[in-house]
Protein backbone atom coordinates (compact mmCIF):
# COMPACT_ATOMS: atom_id res chain seq x y z
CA UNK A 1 -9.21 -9.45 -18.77
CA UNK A 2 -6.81 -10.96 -16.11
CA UNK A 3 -5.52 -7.72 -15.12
CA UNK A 4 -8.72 -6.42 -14.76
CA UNK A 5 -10.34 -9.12 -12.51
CA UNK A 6 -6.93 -8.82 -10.46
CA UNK A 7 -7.67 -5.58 -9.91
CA UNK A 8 -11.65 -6.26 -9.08
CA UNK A 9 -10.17 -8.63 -6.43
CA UNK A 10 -7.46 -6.63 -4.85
CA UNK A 11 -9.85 -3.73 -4.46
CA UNK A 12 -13.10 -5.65 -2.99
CA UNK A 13 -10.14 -7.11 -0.55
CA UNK A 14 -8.63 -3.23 0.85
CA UNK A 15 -12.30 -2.01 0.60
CA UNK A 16 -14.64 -4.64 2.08
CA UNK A 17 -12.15 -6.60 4.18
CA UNK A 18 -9.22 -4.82 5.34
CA UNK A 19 -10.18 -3.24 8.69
CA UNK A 20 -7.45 -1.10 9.05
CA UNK A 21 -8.55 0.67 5.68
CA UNK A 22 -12.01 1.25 7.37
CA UNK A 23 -10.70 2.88 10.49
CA UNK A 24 -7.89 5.24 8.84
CA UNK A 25 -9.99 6.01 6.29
CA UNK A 26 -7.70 4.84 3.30
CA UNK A 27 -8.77 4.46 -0.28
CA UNK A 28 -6.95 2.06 -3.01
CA UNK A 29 -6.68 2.57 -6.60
CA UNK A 30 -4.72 1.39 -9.79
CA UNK A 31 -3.55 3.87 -12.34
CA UNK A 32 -2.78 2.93 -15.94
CA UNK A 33 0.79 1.60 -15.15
CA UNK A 34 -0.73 -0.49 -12.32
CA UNK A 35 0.93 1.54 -10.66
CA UNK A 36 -1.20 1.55 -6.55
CA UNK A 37 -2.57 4.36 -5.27
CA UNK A 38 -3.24 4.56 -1.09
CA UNK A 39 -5.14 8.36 -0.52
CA UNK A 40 -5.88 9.19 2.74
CA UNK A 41 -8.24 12.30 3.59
CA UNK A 42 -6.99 14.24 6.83
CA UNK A 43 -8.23 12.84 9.72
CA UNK A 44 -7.26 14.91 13.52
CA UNK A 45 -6.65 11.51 15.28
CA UNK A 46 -4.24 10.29 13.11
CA UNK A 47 -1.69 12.99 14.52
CA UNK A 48 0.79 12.91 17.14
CA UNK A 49 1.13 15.05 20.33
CA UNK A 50 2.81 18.14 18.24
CA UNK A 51 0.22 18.18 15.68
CA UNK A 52 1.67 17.07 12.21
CA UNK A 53 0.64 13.52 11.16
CA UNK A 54 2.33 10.12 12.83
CA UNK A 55 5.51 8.43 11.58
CA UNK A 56 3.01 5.62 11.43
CA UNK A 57 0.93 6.38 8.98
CA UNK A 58 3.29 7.72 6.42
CA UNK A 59 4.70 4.08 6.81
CA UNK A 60 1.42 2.41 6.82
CA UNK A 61 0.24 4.34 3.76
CA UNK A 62 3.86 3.66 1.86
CA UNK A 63 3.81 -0.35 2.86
CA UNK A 64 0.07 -0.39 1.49
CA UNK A 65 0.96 1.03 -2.00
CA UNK A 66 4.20 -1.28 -2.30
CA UNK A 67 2.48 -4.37 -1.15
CA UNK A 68 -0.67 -3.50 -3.71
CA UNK A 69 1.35 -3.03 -6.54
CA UNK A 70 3.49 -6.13 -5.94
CA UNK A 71 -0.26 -8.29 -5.10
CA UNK A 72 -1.77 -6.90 -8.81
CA UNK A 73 1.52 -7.40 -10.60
CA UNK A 74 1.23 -11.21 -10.32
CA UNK A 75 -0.27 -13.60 -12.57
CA UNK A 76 -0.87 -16.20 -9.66
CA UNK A 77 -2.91 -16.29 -6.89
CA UNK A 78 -0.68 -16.18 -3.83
CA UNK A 79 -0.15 -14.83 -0.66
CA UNK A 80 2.37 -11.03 -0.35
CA UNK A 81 4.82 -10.42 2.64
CA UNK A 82 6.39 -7.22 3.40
CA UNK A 83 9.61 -8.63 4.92
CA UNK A 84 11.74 -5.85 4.77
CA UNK A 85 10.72 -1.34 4.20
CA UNK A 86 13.42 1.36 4.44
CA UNK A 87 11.21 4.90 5.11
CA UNK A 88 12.51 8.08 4.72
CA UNK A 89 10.32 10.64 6.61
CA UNK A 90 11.34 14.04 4.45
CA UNK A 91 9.01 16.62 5.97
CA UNK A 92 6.22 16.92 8.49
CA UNK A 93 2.57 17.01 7.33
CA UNK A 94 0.11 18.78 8.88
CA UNK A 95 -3.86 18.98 8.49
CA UNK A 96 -3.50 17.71 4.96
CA UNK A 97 -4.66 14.52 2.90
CA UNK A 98 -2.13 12.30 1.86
CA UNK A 99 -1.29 9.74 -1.35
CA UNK A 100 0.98 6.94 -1.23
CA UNK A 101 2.01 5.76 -5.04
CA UNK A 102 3.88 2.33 -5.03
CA UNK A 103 5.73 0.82 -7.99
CA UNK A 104 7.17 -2.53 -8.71
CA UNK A 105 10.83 -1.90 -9.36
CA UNK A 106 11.80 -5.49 -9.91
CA UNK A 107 9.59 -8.54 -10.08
CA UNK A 108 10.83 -11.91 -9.12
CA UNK A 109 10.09 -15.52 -8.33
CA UNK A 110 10.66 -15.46 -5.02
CA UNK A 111 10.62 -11.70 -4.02
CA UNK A 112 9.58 -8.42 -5.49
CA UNK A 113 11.39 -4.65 -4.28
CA UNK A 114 9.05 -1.97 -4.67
CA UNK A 115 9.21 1.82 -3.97
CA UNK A 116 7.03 4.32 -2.39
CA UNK A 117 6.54 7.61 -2.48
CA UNK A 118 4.23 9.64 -0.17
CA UNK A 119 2.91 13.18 -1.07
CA UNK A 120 0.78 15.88 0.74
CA UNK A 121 -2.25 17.51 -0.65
CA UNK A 122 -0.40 20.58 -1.95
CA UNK A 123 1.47 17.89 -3.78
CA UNK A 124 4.94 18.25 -1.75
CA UNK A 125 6.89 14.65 -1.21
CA UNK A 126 7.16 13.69 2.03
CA UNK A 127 8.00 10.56 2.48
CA UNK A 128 9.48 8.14 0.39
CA UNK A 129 10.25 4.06 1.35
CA UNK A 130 12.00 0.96 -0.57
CA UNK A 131 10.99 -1.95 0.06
CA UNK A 132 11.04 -6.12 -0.10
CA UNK A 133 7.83 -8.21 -0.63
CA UNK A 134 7.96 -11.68 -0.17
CA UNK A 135 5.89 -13.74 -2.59
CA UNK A 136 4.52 -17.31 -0.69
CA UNK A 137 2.87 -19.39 -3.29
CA UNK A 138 2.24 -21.74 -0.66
CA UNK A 139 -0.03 -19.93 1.22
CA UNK A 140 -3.76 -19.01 -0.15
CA UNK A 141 -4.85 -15.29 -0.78
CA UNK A 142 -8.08 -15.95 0.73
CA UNK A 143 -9.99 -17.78 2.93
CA UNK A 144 -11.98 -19.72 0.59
CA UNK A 145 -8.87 -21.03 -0.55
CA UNK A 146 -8.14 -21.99 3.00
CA UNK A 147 -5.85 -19.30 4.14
CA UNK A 148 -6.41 -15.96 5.69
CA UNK A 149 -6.13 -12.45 4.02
């Protein structure tokens, strides 16, 4: 039951309170390994001047996944800081959706390393990213615990 209401939580956060979901356009989910899902539907203004879709996003999209499946692999309440990601852009994308899958490779006290992997709608990787999430017990999830999200 834990799990679950994790899950509830981390969702109703990306959905209802994360802005930057709203304007790209992202969607979260958890699979049965827990396992975060980021899916983006193609969207024209997210490209850059020669048409395929921005650097940004892939790393946007890859640091959302990581950073979700780090927040619903804890048992405590607590703050999640991405304090270091390692991307590795592997092809363009152009006028296609995109889904970011992050894993938890190793979960620890202090710090948990998670990697990414980014594929188009035709299902061909193109990105993939490592990367280093800080856990801060010391600093509230939300703002009715006194802390911002």
């Amino acid at each position: 039951m834990e799990r679950a209401r994790r899950r509830s939580e981390l969702l109703r956060l990306f959905h209802e309170r994360a802005p930057i979901a709203k304007t790209f356009g992202m969607r979260l989910a958890f699979d049965d390994r827990d396992r975060a899902v980021v899916t983006l539907p193609y969207h024209p203004g997210l490209d850059h001047g020669l048409g395929g879709i921005h650097g940004g996003v892939y790393a946007t999209l890859l640091d959302s996944a990581g950073w979700f499946a780090c927040a619903v692999a804890r048992t405590e309440r607590c703050w999640i800081a991405t304090s270091e990601m390692s991307v590795h852009f592997l092809r363009p994308a152009r006028r296609v959706g995109l889904r970011a899958v992050g894993e938890v490779l190793k979960a620890g006290r202090r710090q948990d390393v998670a990697q990414m992997h980014l594929w188009d709608d035709a299902g061909e990787l193109v990105g993939h990213a490592t990367g280093t999430f800080l856990v801060l017990p010391h600093i509230p999830r939300d703002e009715s615990e006194g802390g911002r999200t």
